[in-house]
C-alpha atoms as a PDB file:
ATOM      1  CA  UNK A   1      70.643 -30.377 -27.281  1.00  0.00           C
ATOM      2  CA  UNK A   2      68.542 -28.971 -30.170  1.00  0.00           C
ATOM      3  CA  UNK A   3      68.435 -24.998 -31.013  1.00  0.00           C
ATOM      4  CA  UNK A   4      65.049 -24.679 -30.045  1.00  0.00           C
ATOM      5  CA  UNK A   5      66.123 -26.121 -26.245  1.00  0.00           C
ATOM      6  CA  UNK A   6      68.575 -24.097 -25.967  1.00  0.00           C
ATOM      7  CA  UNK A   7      66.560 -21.046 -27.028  1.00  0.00           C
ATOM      8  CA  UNK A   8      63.856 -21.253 -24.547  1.00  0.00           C
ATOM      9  CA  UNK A   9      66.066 -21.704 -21.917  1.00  0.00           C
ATOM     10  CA  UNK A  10      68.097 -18.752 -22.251  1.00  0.00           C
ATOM     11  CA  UNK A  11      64.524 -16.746 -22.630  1.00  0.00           C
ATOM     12  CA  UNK A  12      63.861 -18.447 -19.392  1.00  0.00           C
ATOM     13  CA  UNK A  13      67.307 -17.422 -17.494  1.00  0.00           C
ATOM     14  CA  UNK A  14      67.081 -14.233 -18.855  1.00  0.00           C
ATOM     15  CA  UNK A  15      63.699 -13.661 -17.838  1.00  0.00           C
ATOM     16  CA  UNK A  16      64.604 -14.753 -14.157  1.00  0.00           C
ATOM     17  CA  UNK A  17      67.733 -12.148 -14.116  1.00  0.00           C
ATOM     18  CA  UNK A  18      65.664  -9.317 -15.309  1.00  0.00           C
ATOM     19  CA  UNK A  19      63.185 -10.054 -13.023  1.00  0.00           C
ATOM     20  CA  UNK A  20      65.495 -10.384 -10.107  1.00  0.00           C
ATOM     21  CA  UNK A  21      67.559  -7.104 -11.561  1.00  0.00           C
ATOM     22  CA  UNK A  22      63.961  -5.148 -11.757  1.00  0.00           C
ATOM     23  CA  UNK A  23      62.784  -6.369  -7.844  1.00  0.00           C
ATOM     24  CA  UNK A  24      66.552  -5.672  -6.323  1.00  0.00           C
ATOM     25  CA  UNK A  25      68.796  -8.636  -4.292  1.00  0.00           C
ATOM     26  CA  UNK A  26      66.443  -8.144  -1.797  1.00  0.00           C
ATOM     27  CA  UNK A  27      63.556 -10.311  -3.865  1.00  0.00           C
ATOM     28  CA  UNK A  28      60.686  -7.341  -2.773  1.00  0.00           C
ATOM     29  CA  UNK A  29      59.135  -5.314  -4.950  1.00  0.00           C
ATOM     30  CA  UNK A  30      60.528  -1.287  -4.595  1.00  0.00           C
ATOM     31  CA  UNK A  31      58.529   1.234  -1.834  1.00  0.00           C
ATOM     32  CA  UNK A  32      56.089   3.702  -2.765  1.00  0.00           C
ATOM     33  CA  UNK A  33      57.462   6.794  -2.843  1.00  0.00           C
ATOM     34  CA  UNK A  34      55.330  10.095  -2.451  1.00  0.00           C
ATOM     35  CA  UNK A  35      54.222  12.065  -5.194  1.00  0.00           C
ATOM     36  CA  UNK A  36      53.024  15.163  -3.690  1.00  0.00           C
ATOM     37  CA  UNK A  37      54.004  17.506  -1.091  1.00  0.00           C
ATOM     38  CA  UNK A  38      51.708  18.579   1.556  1.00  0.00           C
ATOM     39  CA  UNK A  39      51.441  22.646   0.489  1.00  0.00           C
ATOM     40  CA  UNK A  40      50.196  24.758   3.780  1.00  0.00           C
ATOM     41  CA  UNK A  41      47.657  26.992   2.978  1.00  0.00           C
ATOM     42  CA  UNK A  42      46.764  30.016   5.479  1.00  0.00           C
ATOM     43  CA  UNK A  43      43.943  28.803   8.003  1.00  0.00           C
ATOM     44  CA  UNK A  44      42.981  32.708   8.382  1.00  0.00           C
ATOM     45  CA  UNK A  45      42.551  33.608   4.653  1.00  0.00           C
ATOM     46  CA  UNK A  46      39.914  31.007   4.630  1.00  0.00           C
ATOM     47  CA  UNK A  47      38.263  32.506   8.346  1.00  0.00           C
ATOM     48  CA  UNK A  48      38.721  36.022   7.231  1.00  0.00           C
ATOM     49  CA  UNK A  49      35.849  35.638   4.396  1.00  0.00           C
ATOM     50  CA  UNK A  50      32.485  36.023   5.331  1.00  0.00           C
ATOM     51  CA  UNK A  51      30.145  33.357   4.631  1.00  0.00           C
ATOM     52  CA  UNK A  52      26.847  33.566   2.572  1.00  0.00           C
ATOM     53  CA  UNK A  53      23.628  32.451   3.565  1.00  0.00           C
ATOM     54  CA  UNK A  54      22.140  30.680   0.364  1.00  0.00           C
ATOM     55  CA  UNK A  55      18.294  30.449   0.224  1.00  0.00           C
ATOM     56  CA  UNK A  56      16.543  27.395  -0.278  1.00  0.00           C
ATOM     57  CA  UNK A  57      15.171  26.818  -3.764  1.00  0.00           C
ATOM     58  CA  UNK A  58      11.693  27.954  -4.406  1.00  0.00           C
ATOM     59  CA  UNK A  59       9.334  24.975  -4.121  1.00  0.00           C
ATOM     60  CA  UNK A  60       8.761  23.148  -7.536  1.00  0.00           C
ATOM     61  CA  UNK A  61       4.711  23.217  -8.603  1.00  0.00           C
ATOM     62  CA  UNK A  62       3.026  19.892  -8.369  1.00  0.00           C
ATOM     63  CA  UNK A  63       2.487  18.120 -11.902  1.00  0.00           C
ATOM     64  CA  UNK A  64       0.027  15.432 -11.142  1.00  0.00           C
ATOM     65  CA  UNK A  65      -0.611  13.318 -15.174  1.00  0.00           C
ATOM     66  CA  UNK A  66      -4.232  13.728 -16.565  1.00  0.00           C
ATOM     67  CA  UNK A  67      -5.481  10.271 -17.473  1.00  0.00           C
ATOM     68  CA  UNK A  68      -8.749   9.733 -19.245  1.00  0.00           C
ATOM     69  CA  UNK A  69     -10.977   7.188 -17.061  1.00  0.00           C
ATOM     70  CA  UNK A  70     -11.551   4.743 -19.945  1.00  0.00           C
ATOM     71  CA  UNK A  71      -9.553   4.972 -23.493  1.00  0.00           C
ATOM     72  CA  UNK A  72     -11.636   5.999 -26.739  1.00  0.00           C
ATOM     73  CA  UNK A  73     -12.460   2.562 -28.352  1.00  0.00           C
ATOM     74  CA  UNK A  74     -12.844   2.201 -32.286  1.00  0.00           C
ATOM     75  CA  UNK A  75     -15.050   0.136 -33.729  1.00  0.00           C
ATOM     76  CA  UNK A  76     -14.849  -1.106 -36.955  1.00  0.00           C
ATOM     77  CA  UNK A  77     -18.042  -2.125 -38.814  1.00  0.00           C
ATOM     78  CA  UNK A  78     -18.016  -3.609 -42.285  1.00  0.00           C
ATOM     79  CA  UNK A  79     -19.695  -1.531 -44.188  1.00  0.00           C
ATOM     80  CA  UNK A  80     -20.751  -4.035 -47.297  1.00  0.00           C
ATOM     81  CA  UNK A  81     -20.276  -7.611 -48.572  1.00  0.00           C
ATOM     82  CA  UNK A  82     -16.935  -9.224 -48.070  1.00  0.00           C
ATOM     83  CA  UNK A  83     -14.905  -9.321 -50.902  1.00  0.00           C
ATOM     84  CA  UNK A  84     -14.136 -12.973 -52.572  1.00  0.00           C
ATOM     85  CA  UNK A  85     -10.870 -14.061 -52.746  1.00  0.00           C
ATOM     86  CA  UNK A  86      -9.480 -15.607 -55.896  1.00  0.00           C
END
């Protein structure tokens, strides 16, 4: 067999044993394990403070836009003899 052959299959085996070292004999990928701990926090601390009542927010003013009825138009009036053009 040539170099090259030989080469790509041992990339190929050893790719298959890492793989297979990485998942476990087993062939399944690992289980999730837990991160964080459920902390207990003291259900009358949060009880034992009063609670607030928040107004409502004052009512924002009406802005309605101002539109003209009709745009200004300009008009543009010549104002002499056109000029001649070379």
């Amino acid at each position: 067999m040539s170099r090259m052959v030989l080469i790509v299959f041992a990339v190929v085996v050893l790719g298959a044993v890492g793989g297979f070292a990485a998942l476990g004999l087993t062939g399944r990928p690992p289980v999730q394990q837990q991160v964080h701990r459920d902390l207990p926090f003291a259900a009358d601390v949060a009880a034992a403070t009063p609670s607030v009542a928040v107004p409502p927010p004052p009512a924002a003013p009406v802005v309605t836009p101002v539109v003209p009825a009709a745009p200004a138009q300009i008009s543009v009036a010549p104002t002499g003899p056109a000029p001649a053009h070379p």
